[in-house]
C-alpha atoms as a PDB file:
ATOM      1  CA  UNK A   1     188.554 -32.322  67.107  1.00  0.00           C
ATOM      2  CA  UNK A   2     188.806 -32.117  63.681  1.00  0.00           C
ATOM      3  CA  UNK A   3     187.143 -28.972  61.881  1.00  0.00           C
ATOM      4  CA  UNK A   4     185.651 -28.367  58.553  1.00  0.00           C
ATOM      5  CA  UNK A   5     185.751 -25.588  56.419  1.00  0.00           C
ATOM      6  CA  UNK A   6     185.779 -24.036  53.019  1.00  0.00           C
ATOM      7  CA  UNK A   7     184.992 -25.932  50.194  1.00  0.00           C
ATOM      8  CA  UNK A   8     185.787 -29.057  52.681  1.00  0.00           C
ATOM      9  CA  UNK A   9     189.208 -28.555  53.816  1.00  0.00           C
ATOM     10  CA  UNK A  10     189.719 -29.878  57.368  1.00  0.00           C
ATOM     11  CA  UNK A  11     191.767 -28.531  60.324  1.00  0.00           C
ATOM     12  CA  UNK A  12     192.682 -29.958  63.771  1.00  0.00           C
ATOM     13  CA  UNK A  13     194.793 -28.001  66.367  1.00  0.00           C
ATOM     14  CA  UNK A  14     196.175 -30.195  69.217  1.00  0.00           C
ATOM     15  CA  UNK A  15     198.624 -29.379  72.197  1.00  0.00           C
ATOM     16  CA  UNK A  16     201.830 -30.366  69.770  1.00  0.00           C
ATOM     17  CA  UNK A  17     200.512 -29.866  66.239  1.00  0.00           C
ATOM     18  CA  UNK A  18     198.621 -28.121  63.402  1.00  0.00           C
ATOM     19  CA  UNK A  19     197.144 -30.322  61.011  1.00  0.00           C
ATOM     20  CA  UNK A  20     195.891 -29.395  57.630  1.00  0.00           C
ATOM     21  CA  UNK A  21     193.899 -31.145  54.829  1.00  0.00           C
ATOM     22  CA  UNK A  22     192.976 -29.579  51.993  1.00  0.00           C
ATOM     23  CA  UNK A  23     189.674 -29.355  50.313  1.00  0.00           C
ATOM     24  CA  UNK A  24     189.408 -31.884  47.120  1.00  0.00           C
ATOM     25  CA  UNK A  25     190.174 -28.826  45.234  1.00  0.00           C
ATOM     26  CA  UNK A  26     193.744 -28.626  45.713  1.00  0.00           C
ATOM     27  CA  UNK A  27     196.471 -31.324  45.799  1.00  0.00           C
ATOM     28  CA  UNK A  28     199.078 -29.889  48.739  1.00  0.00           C
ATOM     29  CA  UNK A  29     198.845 -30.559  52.340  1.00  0.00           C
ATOM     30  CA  UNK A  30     196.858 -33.756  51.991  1.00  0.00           C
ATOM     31  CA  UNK A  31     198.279 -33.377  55.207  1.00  0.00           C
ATOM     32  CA  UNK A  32     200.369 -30.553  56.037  1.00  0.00           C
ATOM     33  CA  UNK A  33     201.717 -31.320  59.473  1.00  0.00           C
ATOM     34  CA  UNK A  34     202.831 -28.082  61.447  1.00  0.00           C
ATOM     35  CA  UNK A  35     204.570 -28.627  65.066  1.00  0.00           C
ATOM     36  CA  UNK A  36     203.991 -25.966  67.915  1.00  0.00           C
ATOM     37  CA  UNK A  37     207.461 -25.200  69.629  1.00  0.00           C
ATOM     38  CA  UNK A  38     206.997 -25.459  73.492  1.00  0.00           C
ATOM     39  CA  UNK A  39     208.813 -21.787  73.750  1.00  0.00           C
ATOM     40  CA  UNK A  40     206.474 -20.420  71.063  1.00  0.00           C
ATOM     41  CA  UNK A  41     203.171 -22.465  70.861  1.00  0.00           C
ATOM     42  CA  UNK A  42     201.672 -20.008  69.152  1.00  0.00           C
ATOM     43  CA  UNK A  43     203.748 -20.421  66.079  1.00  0.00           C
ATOM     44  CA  UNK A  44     203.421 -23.139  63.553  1.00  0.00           C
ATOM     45  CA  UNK A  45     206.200 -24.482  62.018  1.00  0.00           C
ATOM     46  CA  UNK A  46     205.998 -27.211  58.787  1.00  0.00           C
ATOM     47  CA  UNK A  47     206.989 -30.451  59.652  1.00  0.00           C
ATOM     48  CA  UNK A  48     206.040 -32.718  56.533  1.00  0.00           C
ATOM     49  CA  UNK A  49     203.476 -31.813  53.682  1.00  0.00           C
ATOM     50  CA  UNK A  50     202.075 -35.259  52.234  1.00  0.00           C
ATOM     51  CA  UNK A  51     201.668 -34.049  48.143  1.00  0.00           C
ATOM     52  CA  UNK A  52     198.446 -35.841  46.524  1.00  0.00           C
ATOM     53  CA  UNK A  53     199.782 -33.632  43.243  1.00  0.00           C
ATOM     54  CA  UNK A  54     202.865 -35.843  43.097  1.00  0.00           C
ATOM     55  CA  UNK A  55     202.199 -39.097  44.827  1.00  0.00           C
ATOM     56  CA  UNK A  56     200.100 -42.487  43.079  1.00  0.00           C
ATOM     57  CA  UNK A  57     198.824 -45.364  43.166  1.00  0.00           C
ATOM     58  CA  UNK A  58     199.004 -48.559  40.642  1.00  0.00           C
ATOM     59  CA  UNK A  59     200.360 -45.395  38.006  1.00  0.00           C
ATOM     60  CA  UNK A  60     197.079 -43.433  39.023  1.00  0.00           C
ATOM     61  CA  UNK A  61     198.227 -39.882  39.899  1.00  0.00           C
ATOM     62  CA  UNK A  62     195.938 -39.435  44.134  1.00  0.00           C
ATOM     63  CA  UNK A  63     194.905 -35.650  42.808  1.00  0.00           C
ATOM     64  CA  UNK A  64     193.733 -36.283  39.072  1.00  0.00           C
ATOM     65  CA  UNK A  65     192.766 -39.758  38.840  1.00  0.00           C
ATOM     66  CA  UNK A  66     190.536 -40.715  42.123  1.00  0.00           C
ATOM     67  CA  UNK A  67     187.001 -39.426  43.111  1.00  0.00           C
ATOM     68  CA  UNK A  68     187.724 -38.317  47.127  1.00  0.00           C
ATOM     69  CA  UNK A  69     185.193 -37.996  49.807  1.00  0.00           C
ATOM     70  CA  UNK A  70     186.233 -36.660  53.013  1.00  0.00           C
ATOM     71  CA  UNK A  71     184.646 -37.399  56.717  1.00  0.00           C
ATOM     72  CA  UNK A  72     185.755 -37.400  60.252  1.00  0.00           C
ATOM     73  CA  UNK A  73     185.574 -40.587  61.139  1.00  0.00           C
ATOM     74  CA  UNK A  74     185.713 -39.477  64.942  1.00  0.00           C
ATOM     75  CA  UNK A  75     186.945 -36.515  66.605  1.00  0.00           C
ATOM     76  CA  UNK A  76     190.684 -37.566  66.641  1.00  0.00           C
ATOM     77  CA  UNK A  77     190.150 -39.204  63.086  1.00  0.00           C
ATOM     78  CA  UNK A  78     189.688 -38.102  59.654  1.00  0.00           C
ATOM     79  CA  UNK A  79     189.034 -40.356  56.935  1.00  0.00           C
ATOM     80  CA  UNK A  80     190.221 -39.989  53.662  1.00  0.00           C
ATOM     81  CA  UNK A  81     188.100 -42.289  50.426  1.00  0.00           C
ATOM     82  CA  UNK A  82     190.116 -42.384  47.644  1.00  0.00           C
ATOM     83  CA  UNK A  83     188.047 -44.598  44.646  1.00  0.00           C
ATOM     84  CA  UNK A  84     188.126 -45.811  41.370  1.00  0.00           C
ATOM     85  CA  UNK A  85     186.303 -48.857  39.708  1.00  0.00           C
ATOM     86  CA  UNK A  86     189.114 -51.337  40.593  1.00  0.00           C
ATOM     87  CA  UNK A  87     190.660 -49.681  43.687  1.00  0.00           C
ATOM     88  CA  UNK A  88     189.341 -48.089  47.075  1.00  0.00           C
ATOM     89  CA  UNK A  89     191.979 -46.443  49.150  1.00  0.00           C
ATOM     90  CA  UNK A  90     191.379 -44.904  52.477  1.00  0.00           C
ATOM     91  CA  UNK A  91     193.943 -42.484  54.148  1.00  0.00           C
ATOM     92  CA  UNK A  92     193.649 -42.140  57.712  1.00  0.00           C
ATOM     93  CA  UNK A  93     194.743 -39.173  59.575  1.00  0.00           C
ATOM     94  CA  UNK A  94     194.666 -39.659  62.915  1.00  0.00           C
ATOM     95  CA  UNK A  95     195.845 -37.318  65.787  1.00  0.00           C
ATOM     96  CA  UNK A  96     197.801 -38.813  68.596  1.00  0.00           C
ATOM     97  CA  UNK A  97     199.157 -37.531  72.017  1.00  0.00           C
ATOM     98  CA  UNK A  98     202.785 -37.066  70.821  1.00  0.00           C
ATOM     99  CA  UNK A  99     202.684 -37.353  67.290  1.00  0.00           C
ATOM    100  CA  UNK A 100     200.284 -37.723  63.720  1.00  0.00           C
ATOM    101  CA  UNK A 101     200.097 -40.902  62.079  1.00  0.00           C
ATOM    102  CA  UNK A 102     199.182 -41.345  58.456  1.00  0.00           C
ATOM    103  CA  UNK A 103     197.532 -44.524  57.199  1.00  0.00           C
ATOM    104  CA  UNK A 104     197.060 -45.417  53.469  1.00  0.00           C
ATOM    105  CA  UNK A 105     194.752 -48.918  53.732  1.00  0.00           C
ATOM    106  CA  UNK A 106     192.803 -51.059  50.976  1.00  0.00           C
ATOM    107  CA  UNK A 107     191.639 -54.667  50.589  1.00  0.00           C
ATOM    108  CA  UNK A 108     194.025 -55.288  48.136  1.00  0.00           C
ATOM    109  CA  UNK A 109     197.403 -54.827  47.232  1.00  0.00           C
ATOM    110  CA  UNK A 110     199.018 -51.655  45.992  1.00  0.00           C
ATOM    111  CA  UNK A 111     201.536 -50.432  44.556  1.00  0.00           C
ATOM    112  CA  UNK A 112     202.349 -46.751  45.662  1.00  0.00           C
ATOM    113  CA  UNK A 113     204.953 -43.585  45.433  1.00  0.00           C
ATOM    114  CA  UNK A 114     204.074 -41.396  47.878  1.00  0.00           C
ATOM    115  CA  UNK A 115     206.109 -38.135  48.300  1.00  0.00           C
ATOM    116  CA  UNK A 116     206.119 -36.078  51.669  1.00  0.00           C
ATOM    117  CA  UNK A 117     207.631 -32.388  51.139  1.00  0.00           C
ATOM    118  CA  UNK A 118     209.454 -29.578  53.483  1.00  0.00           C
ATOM    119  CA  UNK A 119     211.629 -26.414  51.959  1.00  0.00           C
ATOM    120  CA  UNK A 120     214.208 -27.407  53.717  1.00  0.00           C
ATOM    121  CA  UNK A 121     215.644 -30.179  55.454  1.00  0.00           C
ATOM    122  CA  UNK A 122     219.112 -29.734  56.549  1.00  0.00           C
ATOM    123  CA  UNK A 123     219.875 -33.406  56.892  1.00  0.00           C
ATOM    124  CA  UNK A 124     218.522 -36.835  56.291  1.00  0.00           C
ATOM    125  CA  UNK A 125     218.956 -40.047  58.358  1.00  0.00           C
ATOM    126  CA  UNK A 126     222.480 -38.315  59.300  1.00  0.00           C
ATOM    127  CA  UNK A 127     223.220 -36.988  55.473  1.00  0.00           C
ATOM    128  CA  UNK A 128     223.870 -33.387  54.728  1.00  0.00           C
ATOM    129  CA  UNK A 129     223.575 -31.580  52.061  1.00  0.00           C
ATOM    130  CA  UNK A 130     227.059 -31.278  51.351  1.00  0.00           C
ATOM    131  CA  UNK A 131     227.457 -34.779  50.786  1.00  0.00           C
ATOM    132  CA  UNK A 132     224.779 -35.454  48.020  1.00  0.00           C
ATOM    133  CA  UNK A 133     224.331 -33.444  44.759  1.00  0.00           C
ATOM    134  CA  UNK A 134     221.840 -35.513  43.621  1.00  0.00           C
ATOM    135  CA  UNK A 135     218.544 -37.685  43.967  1.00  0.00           C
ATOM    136  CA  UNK A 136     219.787 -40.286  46.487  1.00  0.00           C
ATOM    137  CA  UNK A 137     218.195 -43.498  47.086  1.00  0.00           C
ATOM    138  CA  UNK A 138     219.423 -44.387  51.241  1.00  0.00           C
ATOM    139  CA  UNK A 139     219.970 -47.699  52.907  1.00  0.00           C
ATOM    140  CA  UNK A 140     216.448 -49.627  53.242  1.00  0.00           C
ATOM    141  CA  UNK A 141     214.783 -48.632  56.608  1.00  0.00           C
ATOM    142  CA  UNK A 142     211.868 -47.731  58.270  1.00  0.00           C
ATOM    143  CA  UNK A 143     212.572 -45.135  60.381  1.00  0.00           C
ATOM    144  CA  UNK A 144     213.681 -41.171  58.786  1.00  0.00           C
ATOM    145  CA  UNK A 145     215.007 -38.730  60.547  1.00  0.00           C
ATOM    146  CA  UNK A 146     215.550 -34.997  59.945  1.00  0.00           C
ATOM    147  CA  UNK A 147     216.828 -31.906  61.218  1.00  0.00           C
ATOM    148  CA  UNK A 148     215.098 -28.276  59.832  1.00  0.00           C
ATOM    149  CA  UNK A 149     215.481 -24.523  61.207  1.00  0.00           C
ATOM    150  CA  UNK A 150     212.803 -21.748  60.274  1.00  0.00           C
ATOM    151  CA  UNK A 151     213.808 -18.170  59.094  1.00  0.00           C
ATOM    152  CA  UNK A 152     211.201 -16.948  61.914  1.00  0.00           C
ATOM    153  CA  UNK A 153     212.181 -18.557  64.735  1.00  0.00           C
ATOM    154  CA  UNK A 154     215.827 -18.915  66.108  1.00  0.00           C
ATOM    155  CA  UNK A 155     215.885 -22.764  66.939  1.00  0.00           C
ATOM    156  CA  UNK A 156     216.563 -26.434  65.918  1.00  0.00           C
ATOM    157  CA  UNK A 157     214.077 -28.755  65.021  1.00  0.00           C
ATOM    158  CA  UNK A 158     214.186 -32.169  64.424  1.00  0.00           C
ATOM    159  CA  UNK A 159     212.055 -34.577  62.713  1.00  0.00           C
ATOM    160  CA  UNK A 160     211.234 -38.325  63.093  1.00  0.00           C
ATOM    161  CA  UNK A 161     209.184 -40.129  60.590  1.00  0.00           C
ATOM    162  CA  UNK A 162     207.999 -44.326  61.441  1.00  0.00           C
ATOM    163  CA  UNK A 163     206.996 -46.729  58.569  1.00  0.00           C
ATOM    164  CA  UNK A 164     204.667 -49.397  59.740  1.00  0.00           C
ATOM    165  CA  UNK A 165     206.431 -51.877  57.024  1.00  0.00           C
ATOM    166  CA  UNK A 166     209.414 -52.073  55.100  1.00  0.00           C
ATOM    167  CA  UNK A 167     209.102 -49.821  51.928  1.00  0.00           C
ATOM    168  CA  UNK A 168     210.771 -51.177  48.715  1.00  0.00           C
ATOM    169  CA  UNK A 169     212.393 -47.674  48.261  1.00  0.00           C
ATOM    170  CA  UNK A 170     213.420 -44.444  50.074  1.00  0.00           C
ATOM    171  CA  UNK A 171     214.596 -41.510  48.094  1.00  0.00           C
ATOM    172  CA  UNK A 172     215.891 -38.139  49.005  1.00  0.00           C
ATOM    173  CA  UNK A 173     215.953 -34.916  47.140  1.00  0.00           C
ATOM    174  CA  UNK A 174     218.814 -32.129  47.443  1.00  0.00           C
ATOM    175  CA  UNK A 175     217.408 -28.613  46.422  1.00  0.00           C
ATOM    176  CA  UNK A 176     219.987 -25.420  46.720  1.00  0.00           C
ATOM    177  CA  UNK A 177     220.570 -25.332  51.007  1.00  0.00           C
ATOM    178  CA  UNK A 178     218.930 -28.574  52.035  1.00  0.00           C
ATOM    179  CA  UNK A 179     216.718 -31.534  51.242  1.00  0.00           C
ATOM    180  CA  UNK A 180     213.107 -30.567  50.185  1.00  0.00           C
ATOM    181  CA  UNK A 181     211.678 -34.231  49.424  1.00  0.00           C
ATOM    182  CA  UNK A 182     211.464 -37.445  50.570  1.00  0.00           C
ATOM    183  CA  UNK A 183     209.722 -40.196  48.248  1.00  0.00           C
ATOM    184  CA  UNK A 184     209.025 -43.483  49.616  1.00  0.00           C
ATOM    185  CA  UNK A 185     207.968 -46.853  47.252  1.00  0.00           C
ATOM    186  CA  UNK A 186     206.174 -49.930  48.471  1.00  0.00           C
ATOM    187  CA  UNK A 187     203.771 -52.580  47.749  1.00  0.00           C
ATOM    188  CA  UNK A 188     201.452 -53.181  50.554  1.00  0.00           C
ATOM    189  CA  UNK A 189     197.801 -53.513  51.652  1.00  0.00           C
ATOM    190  CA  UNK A 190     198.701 -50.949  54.434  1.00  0.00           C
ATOM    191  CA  UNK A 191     201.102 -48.635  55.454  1.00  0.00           C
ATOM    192  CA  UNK A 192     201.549 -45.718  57.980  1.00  0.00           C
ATOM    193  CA  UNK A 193     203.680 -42.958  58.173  1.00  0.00           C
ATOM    194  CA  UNK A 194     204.217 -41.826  62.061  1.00  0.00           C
ATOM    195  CA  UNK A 195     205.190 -38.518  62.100  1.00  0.00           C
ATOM    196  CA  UNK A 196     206.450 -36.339  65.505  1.00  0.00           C
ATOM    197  CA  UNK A 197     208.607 -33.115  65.913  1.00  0.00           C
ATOM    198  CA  UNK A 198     209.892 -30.773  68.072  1.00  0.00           C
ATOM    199  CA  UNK A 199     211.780 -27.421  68.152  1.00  0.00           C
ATOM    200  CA  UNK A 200     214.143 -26.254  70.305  1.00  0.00           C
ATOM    201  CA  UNK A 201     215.330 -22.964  71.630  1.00  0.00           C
ATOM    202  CA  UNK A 202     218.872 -22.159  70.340  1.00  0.00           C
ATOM    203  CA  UNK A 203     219.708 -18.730  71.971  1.00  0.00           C
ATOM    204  CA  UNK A 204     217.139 -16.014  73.608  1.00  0.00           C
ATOM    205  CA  UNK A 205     214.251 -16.357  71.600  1.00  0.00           C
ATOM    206  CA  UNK A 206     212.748 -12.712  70.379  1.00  0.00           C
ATOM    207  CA  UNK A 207     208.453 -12.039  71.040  1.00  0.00           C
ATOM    208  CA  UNK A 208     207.299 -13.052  67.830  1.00  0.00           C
ATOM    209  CA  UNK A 209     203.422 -11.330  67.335  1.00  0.00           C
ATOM    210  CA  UNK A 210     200.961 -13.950  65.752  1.00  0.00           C
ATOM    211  CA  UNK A 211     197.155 -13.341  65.202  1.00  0.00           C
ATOM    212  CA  UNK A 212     196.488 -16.751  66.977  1.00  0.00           C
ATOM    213  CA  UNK A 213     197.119 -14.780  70.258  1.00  0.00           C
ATOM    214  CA  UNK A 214     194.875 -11.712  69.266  1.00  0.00           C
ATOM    215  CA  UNK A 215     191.851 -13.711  71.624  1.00  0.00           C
ATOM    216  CA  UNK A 216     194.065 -13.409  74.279  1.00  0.00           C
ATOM    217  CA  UNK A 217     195.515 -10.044  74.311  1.00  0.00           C
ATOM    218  CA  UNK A 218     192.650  -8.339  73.701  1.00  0.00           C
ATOM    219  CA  UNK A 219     190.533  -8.969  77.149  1.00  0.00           C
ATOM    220  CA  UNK A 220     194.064  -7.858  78.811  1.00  0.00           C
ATOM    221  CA  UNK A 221     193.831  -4.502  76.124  1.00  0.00           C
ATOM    222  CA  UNK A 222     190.492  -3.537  77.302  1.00  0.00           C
ATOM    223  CA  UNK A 223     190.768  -4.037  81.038  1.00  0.00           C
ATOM    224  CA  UNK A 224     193.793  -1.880  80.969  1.00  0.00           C
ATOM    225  CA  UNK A 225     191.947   0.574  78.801  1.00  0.00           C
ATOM    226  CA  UNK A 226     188.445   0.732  81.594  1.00  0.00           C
ATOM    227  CA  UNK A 227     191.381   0.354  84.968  1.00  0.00           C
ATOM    228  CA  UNK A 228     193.228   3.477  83.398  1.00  0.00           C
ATOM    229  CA  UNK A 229     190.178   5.211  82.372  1.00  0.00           C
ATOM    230  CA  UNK A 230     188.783   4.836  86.050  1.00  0.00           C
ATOM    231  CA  UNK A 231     191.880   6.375  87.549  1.00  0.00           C
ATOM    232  CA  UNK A 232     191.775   9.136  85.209  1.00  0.00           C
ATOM    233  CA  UNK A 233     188.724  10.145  85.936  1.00  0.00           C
ATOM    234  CA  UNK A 234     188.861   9.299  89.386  1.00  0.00           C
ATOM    235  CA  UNK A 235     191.911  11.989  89.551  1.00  0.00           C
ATOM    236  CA  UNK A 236     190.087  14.557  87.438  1.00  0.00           C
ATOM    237  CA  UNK A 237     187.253  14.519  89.921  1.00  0.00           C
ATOM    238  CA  UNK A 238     190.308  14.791  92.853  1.00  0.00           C
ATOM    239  CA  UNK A 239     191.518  17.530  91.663  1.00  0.00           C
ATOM    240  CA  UNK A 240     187.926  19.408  90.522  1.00  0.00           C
ATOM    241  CA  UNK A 241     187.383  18.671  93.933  1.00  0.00           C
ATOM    242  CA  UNK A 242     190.123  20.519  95.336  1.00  0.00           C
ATOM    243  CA  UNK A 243     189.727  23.522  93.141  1.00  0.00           C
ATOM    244  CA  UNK A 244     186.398  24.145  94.138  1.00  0.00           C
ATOM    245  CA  UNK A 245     187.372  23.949  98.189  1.00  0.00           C
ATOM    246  CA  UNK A 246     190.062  26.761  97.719  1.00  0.00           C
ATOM    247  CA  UNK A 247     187.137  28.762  95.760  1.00  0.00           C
ATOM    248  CA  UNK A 248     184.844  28.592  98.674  1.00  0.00           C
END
């Protein structure tokens, strides 16, 4: 279920994913999607960072120019209120078995730029790096795909992103070793973004200590600590024992 925190940031862990929304405070990770590789589930790894900083609506800037409220709507839910006088916007993030699907709806019509982030994406709906030097605006579609490594894990991941409609635009951004932006364009009433990863193994992958585990290891720490402290003294008293037999 979704859990609230802070200043009214919002976190829900599921079998797959880490999800992230930030409190009204701050304009990044309105989501931040994280997947859990199946070889390292206790490791989160950024999928796709929706940016409120960078994205509008009808040339109103999400972060600056809306009054937000924030609410679960139910446990797999969480509903986002955008409003102004003219406009209501609600973003939906909702938490499904095999992936996170994010829902921008209103009564009316909209026009929106909405910009999801990752640093880096090695390739784009089959485009490398190495082929683009600049912005590049792909083939109309409504399906993305993306491949991404992390420096602390030694494995592929791959990235699939579904638009409920047709957008009016898809751009992608080169930065240095990869892509670290995809912006999307459309007029709509409603519009989700689908998002799902994985990570796969490439190689023997190393133990990689995180604090998420720290619950876990430490019953196992202090029942080895009691078991060997029983058998120490058990052996003390052993040999006390036979020390004071040879005395008498």
């Amino acid at each position: 279920m979704w859990l609230g925190y802070g200043t009214g940031a919002y976190q829900y862990q599921s079998e797959n994913y880490f999800v992230l929304f930030n409190d009204p405070y701050d304009g990044s990770s309105k989501p931040h999607i994280h997947v859990n590789p199946s070889f390292a589930p206790a490791s989160r790894i950024s999928l796709v960072e929706f940016s409120d900083w960078t994205s509008w609506v009808n040339d109103h800037n999400f972060f600056n120019e809306f009054n937000v409220t924030i609410r679960a709507r139910s446990p797999q839910t969480l509903d986002v209120t955008y409003s102004r006088p003219e406009l209501v916007i609600h973003k939906y993030i909702e938490i499904l078995p095999d992936a996170v699907r994010v829902t921008l709806q209103s009564e009316k019509e909209f026009v929106a730029h909405i910009e999801m982030w990752r640093w880096v994406m090695a390739s784009i709906n089959g485009i490398s790096i190495k082929d683009v030097t600049k912005p590049l605006v792909i083939p109309p579609t409504t399906l993305v795909e993306f491949t991404f490594s992390d420096d602390g894990l030694p494995g592929l991941g791959r990235g699939r992103i579904v638009m409920s409609a047709m957008p009016s635009q898809i751009e992608i951004w080169p930065h240095e070793t990869g892509f670290n932006k995809i912006t999307v364009d459309f007029v709509n009433s409603m519009m989700s973004f689908t998002v799902s990863g994985s990570m796969e193994a490439v190689g023997a992958p190393s133990l990689n200590w995180n604090y998420a585990l720290l619950p876990y290891v430490l019953p196992i720490v202090s029942i080895t600590v009691v078991a060997l402290y029983l058998l120490v003294g058990r052996y003390g008293r052993t040999i006390k024992n036979r020390a004071t037999r040879r005395g008498n």
